[in-house]
C-alpha atoms as a PDB file:
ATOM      1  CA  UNK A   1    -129.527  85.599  92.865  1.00  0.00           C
ATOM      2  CA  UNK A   2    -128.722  88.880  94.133  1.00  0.00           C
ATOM      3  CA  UNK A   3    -130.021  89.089  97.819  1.00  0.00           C
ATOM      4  CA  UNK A   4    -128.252  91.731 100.203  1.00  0.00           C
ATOM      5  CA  UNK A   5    -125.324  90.769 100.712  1.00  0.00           C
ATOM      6  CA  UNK A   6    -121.680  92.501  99.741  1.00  0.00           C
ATOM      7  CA  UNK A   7    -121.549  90.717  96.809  1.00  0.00           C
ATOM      8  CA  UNK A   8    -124.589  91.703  95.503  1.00  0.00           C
ATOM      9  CA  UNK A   9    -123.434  92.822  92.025  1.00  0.00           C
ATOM     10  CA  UNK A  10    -121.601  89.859  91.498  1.00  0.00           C
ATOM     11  CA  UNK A  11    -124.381  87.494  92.648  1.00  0.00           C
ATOM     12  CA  UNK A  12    -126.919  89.278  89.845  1.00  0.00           C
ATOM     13  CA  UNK A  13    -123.970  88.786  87.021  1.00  0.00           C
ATOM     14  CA  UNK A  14    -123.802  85.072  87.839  1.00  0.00           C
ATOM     15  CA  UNK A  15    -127.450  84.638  88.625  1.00  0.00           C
ATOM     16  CA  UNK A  16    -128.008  86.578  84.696  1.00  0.00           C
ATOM     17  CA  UNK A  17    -125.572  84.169  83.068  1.00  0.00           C
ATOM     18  CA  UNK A  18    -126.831  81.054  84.878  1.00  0.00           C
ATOM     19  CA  UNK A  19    -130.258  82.031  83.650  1.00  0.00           C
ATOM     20  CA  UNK A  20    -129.613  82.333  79.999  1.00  0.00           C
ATOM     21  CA  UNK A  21    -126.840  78.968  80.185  1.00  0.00           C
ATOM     22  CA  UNK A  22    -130.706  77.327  81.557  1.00  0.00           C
ATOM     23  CA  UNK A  23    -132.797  78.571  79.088  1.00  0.00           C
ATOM     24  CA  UNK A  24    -130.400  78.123  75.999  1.00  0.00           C
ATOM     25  CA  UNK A  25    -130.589  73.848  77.372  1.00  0.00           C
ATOM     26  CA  UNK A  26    -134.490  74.443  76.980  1.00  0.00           C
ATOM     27  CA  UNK A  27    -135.406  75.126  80.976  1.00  0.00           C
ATOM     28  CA  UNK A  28    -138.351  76.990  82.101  1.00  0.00           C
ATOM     29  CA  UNK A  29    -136.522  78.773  84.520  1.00  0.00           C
ATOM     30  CA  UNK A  30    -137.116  82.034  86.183  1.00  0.00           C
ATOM     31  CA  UNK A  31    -135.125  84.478  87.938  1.00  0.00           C
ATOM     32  CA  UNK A  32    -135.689  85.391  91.800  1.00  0.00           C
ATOM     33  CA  UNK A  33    -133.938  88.595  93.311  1.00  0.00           C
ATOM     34  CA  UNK A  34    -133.543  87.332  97.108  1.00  0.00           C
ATOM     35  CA  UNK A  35    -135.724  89.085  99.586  1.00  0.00           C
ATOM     36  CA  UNK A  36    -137.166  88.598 103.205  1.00  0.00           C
ATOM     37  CA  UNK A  37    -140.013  87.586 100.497  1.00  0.00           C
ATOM     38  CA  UNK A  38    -137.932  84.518  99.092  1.00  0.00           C
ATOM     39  CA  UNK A  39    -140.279  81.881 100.807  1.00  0.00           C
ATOM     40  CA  UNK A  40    -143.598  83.638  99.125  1.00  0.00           C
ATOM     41  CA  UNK A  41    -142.026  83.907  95.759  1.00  0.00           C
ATOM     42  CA  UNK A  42    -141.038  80.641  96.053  1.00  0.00           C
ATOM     43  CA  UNK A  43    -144.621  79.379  96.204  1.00  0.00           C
ATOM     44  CA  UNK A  44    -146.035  81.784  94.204  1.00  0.00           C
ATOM     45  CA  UNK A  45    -143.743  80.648  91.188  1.00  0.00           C
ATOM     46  CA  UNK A  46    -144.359  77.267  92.340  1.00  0.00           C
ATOM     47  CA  UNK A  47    -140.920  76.898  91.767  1.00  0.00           C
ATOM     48  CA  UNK A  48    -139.536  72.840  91.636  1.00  0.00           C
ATOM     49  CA  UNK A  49    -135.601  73.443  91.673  1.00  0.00           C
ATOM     50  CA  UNK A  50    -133.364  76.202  92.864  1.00  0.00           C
ATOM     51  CA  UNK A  51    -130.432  76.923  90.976  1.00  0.00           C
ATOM     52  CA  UNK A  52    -128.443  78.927  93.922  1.00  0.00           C
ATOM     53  CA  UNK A  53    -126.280  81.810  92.274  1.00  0.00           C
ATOM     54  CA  UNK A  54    -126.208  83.636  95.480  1.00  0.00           C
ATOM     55  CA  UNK A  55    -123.180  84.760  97.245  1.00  0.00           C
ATOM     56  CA  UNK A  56    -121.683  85.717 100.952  1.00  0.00           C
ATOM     57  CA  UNK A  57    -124.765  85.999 103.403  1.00  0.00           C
ATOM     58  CA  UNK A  58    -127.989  83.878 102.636  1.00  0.00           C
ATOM     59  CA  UNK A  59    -126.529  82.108  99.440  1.00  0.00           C
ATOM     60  CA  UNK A  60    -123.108  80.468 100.933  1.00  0.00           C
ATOM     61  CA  UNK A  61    -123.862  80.491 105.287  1.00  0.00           C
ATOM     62  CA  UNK A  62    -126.370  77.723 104.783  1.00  0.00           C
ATOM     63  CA  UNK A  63    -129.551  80.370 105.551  1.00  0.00           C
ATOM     64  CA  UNK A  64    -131.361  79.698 102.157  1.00  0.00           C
ATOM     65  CA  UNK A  65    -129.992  76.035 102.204  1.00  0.00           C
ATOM     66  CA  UNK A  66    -132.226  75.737 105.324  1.00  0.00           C
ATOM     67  CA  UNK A  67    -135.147  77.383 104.084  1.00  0.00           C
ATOM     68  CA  UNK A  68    -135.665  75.106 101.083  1.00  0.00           C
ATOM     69  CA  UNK A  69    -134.888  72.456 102.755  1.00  0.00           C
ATOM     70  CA  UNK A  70    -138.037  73.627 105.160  1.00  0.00           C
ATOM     71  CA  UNK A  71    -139.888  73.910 102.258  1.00  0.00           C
ATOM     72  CA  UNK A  72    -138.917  70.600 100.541  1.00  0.00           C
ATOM     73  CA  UNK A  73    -137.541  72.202  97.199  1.00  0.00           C
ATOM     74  CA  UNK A  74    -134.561  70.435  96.005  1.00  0.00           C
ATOM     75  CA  UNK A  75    -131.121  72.839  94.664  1.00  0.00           C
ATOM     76  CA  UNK A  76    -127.846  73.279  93.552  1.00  0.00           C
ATOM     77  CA  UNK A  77    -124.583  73.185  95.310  1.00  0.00           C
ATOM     78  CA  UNK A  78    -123.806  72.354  99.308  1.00  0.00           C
ATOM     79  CA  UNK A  79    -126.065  71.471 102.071  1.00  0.00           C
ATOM     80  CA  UNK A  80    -127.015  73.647 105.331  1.00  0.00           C
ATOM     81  CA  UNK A  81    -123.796  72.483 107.473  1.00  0.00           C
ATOM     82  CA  UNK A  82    -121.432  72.506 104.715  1.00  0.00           C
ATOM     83  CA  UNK A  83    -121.936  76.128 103.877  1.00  0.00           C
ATOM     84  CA  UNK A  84    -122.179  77.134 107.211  1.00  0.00           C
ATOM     85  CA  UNK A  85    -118.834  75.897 107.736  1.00  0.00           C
ATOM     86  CA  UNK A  86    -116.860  76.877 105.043  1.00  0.00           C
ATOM     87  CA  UNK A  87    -118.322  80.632 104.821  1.00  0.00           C
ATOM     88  CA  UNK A  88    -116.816  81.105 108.544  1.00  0.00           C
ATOM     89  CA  UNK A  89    -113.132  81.164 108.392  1.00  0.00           C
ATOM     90  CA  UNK A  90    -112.252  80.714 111.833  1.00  0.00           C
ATOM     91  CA  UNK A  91    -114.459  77.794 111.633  1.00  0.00           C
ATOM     92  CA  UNK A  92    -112.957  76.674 108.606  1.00  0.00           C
ATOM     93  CA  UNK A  93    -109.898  77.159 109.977  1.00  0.00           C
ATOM     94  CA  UNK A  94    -110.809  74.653 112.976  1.00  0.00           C
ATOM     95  CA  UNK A  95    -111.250  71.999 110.617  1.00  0.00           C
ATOM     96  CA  UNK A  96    -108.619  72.480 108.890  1.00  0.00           C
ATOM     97  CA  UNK A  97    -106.645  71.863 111.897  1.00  0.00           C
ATOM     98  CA  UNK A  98    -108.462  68.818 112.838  1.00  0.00           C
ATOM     99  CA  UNK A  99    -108.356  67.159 110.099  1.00  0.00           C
ATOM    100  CA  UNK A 100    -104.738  68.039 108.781  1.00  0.00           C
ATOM    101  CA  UNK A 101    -105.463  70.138 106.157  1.00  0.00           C
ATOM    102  CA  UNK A 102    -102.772  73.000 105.407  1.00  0.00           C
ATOM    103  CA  UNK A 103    -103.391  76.545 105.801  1.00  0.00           C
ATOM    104  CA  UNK A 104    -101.763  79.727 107.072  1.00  0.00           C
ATOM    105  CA  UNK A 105    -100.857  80.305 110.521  1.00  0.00           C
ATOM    106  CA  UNK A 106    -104.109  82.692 112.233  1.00  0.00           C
ATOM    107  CA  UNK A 107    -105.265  84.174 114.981  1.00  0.00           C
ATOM    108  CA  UNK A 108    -107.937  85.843 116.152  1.00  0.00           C
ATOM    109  CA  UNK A 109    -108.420  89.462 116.111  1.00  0.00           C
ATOM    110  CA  UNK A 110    -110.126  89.844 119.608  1.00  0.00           C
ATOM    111  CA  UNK A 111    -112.312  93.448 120.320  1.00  0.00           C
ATOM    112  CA  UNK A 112    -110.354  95.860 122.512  1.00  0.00           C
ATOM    113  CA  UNK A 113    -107.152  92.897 122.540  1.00  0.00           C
ATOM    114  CA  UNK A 114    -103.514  94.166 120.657  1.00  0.00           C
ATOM    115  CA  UNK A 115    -102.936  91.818 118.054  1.00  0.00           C
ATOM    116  CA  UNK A 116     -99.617  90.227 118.636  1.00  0.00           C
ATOM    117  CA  UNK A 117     -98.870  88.001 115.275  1.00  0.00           C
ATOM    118  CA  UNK A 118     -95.702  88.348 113.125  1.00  0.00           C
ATOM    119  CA  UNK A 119     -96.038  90.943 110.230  1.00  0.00           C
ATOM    120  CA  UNK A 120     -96.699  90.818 107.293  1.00  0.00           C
ATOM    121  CA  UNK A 121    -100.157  89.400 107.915  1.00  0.00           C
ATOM    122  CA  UNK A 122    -103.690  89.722 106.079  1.00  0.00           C
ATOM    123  CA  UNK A 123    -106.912  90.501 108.051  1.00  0.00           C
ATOM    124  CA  UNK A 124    -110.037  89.441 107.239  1.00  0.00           C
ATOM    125  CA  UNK A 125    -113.608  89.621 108.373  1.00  0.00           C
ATOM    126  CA  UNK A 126    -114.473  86.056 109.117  1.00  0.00           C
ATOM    127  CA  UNK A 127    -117.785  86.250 106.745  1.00  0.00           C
ATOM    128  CA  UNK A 128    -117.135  87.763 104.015  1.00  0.00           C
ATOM    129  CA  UNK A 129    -116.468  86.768  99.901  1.00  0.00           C
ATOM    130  CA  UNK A 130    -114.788  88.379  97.095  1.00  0.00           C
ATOM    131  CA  UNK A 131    -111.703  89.845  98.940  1.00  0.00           C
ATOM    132  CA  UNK A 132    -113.825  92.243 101.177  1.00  0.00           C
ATOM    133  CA  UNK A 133    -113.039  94.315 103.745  1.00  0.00           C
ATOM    134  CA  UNK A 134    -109.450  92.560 103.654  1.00  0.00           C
ATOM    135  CA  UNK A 135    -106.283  94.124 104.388  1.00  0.00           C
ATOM    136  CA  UNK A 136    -102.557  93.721 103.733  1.00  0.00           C
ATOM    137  CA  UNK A 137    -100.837  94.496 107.074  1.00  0.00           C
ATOM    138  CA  UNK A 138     -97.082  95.598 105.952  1.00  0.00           C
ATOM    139  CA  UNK A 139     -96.153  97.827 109.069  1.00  0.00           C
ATOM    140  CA  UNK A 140     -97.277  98.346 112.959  1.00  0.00           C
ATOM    141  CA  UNK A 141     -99.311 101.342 112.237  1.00  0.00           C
ATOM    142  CA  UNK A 142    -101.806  99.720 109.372  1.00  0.00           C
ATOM    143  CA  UNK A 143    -102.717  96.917 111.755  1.00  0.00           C
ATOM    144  CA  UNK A 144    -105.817  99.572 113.730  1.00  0.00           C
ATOM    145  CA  UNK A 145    -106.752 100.805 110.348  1.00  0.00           C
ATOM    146  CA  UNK A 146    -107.295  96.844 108.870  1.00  0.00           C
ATOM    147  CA  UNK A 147    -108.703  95.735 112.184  1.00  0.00           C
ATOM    148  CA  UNK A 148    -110.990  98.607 111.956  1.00  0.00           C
ATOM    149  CA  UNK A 149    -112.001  98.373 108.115  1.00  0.00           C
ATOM    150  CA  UNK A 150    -112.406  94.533 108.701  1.00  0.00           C
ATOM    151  CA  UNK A 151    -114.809  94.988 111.605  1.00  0.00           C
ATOM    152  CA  UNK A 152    -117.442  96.973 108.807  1.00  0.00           C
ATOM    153  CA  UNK A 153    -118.485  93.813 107.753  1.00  0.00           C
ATOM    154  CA  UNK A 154    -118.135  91.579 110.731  1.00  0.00           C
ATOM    155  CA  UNK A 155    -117.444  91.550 114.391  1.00  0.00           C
ATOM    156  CA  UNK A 156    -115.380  88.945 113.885  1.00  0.00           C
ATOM    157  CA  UNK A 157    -112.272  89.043 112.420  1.00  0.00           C
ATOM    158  CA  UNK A 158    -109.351  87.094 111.918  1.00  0.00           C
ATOM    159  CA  UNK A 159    -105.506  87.816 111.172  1.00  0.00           C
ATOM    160  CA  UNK A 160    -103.647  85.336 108.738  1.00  0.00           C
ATOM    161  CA  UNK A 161    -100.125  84.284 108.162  1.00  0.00           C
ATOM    162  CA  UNK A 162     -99.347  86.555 104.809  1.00  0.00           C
ATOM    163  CA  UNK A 163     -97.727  84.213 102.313  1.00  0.00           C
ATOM    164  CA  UNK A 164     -95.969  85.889  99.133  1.00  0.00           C
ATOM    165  CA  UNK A 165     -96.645  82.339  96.792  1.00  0.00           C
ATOM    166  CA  UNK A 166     -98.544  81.581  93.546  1.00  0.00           C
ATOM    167  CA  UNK A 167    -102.253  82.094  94.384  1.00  0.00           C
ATOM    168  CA  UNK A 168    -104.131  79.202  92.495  1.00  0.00           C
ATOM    169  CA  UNK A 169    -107.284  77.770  92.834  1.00  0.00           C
ATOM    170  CA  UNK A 170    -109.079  74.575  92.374  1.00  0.00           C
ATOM    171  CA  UNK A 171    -112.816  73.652  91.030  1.00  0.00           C
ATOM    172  CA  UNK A 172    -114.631  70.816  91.902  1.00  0.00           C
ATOM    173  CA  UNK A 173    -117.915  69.850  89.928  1.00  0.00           C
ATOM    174  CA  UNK A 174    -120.283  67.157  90.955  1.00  0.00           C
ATOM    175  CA  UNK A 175    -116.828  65.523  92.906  1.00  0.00           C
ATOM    176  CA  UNK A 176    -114.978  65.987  89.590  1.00  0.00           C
ATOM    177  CA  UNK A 177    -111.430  67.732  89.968  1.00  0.00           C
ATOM    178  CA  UNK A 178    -110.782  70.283  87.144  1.00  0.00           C
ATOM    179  CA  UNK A 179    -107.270  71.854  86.263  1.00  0.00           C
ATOM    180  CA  UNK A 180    -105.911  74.079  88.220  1.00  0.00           C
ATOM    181  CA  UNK A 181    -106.052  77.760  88.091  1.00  0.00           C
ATOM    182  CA  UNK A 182    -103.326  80.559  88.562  1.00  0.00           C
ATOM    183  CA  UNK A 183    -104.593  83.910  89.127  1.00  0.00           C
ATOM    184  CA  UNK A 184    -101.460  86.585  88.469  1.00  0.00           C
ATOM    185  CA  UNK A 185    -103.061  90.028  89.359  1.00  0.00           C
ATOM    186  CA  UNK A 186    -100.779  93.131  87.946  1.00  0.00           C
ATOM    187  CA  UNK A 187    -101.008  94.865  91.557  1.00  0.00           C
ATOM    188  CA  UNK A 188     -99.794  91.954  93.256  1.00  0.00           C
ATOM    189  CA  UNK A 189    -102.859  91.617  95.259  1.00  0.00           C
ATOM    190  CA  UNK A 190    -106.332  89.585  94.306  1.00  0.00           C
ATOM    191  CA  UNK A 191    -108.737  91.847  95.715  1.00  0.00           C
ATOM    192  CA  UNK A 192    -112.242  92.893  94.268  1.00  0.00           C
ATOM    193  CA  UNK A 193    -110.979  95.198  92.064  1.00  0.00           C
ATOM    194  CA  UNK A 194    -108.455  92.640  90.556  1.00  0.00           C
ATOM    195  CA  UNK A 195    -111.492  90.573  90.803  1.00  0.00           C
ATOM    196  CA  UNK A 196    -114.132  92.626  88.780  1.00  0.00           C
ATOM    197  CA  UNK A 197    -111.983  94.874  86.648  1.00  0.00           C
ATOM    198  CA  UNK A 198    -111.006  93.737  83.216  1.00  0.00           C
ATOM    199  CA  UNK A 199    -107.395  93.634  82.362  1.00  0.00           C
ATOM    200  CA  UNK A 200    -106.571  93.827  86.260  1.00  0.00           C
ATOM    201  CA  UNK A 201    -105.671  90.208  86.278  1.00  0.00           C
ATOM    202  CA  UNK A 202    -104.280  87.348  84.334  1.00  0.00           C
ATOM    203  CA  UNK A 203    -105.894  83.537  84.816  1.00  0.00           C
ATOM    204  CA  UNK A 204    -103.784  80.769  83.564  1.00  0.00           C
ATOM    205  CA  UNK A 205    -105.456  77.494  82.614  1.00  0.00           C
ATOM    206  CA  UNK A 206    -103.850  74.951  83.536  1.00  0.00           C
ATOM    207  CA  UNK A 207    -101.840  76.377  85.809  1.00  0.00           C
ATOM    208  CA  UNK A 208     -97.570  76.745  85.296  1.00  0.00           C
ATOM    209  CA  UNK A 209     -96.766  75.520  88.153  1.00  0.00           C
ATOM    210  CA  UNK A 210     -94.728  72.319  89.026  1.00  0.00           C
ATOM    211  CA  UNK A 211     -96.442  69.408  88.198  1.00  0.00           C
ATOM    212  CA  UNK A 212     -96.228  67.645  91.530  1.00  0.00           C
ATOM    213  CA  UNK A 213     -97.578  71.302  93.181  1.00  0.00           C
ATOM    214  CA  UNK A 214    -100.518  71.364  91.005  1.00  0.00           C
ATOM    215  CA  UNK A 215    -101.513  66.906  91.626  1.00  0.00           C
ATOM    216  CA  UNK A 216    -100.967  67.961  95.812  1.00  0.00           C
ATOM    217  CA  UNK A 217    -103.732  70.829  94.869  1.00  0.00           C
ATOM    218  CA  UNK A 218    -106.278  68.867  93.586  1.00  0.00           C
ATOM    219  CA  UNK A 219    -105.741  66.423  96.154  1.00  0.00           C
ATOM    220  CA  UNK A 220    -106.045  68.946  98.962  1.00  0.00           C
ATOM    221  CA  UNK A 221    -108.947  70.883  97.329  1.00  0.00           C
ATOM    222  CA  UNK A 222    -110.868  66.978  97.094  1.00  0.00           C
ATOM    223  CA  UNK A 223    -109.892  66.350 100.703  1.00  0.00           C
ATOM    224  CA  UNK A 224    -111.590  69.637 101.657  1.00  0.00           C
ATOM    225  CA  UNK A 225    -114.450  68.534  99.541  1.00  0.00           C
ATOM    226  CA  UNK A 226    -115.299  65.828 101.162  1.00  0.00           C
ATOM    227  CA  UNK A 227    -114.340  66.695 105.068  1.00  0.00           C
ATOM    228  CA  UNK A 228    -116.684  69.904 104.582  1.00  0.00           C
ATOM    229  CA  UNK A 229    -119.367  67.575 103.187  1.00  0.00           C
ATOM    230  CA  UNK A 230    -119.629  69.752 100.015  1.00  0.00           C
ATOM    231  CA  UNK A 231    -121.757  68.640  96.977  1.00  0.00           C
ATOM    232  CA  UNK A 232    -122.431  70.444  93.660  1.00  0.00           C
ATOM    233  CA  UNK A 233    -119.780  73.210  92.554  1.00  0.00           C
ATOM    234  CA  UNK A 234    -117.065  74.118  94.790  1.00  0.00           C
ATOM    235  CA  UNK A 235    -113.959  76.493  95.101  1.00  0.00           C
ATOM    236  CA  UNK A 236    -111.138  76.067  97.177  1.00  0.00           C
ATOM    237  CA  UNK A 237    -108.182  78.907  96.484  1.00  0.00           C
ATOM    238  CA  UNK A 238    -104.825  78.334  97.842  1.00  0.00           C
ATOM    239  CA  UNK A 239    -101.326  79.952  98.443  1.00  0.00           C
ATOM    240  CA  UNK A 240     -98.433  78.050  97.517  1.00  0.00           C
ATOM    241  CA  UNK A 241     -96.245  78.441 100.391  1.00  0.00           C
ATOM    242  CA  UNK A 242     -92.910  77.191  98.884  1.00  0.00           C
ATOM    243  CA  UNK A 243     -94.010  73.788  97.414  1.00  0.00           C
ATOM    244  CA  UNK A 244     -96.747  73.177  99.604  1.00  0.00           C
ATOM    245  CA  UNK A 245    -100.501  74.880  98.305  1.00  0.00           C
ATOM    246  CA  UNK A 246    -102.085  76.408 101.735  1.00  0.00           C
ATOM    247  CA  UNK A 247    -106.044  76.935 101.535  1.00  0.00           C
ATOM    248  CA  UNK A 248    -107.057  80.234 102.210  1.00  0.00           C
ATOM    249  CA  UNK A 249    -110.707  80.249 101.148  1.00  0.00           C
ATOM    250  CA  UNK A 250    -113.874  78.079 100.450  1.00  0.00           C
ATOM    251  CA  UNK A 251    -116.198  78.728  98.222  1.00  0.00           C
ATOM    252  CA  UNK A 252    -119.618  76.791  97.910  1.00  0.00           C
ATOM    253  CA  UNK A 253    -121.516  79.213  95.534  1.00  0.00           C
ATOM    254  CA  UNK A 254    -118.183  80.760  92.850  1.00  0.00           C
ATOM    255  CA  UNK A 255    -118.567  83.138  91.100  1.00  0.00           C
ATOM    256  CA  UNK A 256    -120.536  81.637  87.483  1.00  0.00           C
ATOM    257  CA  UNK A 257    -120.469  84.704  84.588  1.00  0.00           C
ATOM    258  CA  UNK A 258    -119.196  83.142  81.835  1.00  0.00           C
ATOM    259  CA  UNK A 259    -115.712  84.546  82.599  1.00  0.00           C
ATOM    260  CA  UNK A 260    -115.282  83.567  86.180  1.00  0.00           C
ATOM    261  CA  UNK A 261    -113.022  81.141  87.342  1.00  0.00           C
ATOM    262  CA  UNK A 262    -115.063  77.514  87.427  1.00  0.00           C
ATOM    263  CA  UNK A 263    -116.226  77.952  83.584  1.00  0.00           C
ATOM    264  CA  UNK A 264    -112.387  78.841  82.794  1.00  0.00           C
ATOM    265  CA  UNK A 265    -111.231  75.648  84.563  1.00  0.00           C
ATOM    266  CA  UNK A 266    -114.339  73.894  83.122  1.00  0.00           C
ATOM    267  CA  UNK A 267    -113.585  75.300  79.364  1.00  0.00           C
ATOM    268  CA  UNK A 268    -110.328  73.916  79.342  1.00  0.00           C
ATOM    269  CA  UNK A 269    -111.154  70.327  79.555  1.00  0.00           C
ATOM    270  CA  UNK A 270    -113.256  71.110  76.873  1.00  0.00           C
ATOM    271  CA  UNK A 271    -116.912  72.023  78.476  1.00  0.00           C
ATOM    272  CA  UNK A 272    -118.854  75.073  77.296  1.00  0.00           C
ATOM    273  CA  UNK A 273    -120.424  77.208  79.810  1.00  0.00           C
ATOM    274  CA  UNK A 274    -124.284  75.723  79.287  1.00  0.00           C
ATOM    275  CA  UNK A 275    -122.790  72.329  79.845  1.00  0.00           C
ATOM    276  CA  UNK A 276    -121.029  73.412  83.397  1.00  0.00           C
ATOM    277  CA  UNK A 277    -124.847  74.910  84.829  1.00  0.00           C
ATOM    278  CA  UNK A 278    -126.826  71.724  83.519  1.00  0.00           C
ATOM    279  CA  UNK A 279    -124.688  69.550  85.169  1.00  0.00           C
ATOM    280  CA  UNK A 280    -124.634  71.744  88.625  1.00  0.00           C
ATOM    281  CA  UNK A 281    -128.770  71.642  88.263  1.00  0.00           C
ATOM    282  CA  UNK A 282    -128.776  67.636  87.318  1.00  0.00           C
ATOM    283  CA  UNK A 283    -126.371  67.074  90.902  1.00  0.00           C
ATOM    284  CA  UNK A 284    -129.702  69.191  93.223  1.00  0.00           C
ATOM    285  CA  UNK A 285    -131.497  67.533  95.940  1.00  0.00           C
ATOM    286  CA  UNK A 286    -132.198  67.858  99.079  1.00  0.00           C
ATOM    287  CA  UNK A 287    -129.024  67.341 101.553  1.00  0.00           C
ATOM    288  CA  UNK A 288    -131.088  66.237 104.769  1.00  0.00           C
END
């Protein structure tokens, strides 16, 4: 957990709640804050599985993925090439094409090139979790400004298709689809404060949404599954563009405090939190 990323904070809230879930099932389990030191502390604990609560850089690019694969320790979640492609979204987005999976309309946003997409669009950095560094892009003169903050967090960045739909999201568990999720923030926009801040935003479980909307979601958010090559716990979020839920995002390490959105979507088919981390640790191996 932790490690430097963005989402640092977040990583040690999951990482503290994954911990306890572990030791309340009767684990010996230990926590590591992720360092260039992660390999030593890894033999010095003599540690025998990793549960991975890391997230962005290092937990969800495939870097830490590789390194215990190097050092033959078995963990949680998805291998080296499936993180690596679903943490960049241009690549992501590449697939997506390839394979026929629907998502927004993109482009790149190309250093010292005038963006010429249709507004509204969203930019976002193509490497980064938890809604940062994005931008809304309303009118002409915010487009610099988004480009700009986006490119604080990665050189490459990508401009998006905005869609104003019902922003849900779908867990997958060990290859098992759990009810959809509708996240309803009261600004209108799911960014990390809507995110982190209590009160900010309201999750409906299962989502009310038309019934045929909601099957085509899980069926897209397994399809992604199992083109990425994902194992373990998965996220996919989606915009529902009309009738038709868009992906927007993959995640291969979500969020896992006991109020995030997989344990929500895991509660409500009638799982308790310590029940949804055993069964992540009982799916590690090693992918290769």
């Amino acid at each position: 957990m932790g490690g430097n990323s963005s989402e640092r904070e977040v990583s040690l809230k999951s990482g503290k709640a994954v911990l306890q879930g572990l030791k309340r099932c009767g684990y010996n389990v230990t926590a590591i804050d992720v360092n260039s030191d992660l390999a030593g502390k890894l033999k010095r604990l003599r540690i025998g599985t990793a549960f991975i609560a890391l997230h962005g850089r290092w937990g969800e690019d495939g870097s830490v993925q590789g390194l215990l694969e190097i050092m033959g320790i078995p963990y949680t979640g998805s291998g080296v090439l499936g993180s690596a492609m679903a943490m960049d979204k241009v690549v992501m987005k590449m697939i997506f094409e390839s394979v026929g999976i629907p998502s927004p309309a993109y482009t790149m946003a190309e250093e010292g090139n005038t963006v010429h997409f249709p507004i509204p669009f969203v930019v976002k950095p193509a490497n980064e979790g938890s809604t940062i560094g994005i931008s809304i892009v309303k009118k002409q003169k915010e487009i610099a400004p988004a480009i700009k903050n986006a490119r604080k967090y990665d050189k490459k960045v990508m401009v998006e298709r905005y869609i104003e739909g019902d922003e849900i999201t779908v867990a997958i568990v060990n290859g098992e689809v759990l009810p959809v999720v509708q996240v309803k923030p009261v600004s209108g926009f799911y960014d990390f404060k809507a995110k982190y801040t209590k009160g900010m935003t309201e999750y409906i479980v299962p989502a009310k949404i038309n019934k045929s909307v909601a099957k085509k979601a899980a069926a897209i958010a397994l399809e992604v599954y199992n083109a990425f090559e994902l194992s373990g716990c998965a996220r996919i979020d989606m915009l529902v563009d009309v009738d038709l839920p868009k992906v927007i995002d993959i995640n291969t390490s979500p969020g896992m405090t006991e109020t995030s959105l997989v344990p929500k979507a895991w509660g409500q088919r009638g799982g308790t939190f310590d029940e949804l981390v055993e069964t992540i640790l009982m799916e590690a191996s090693l992918k290769i």
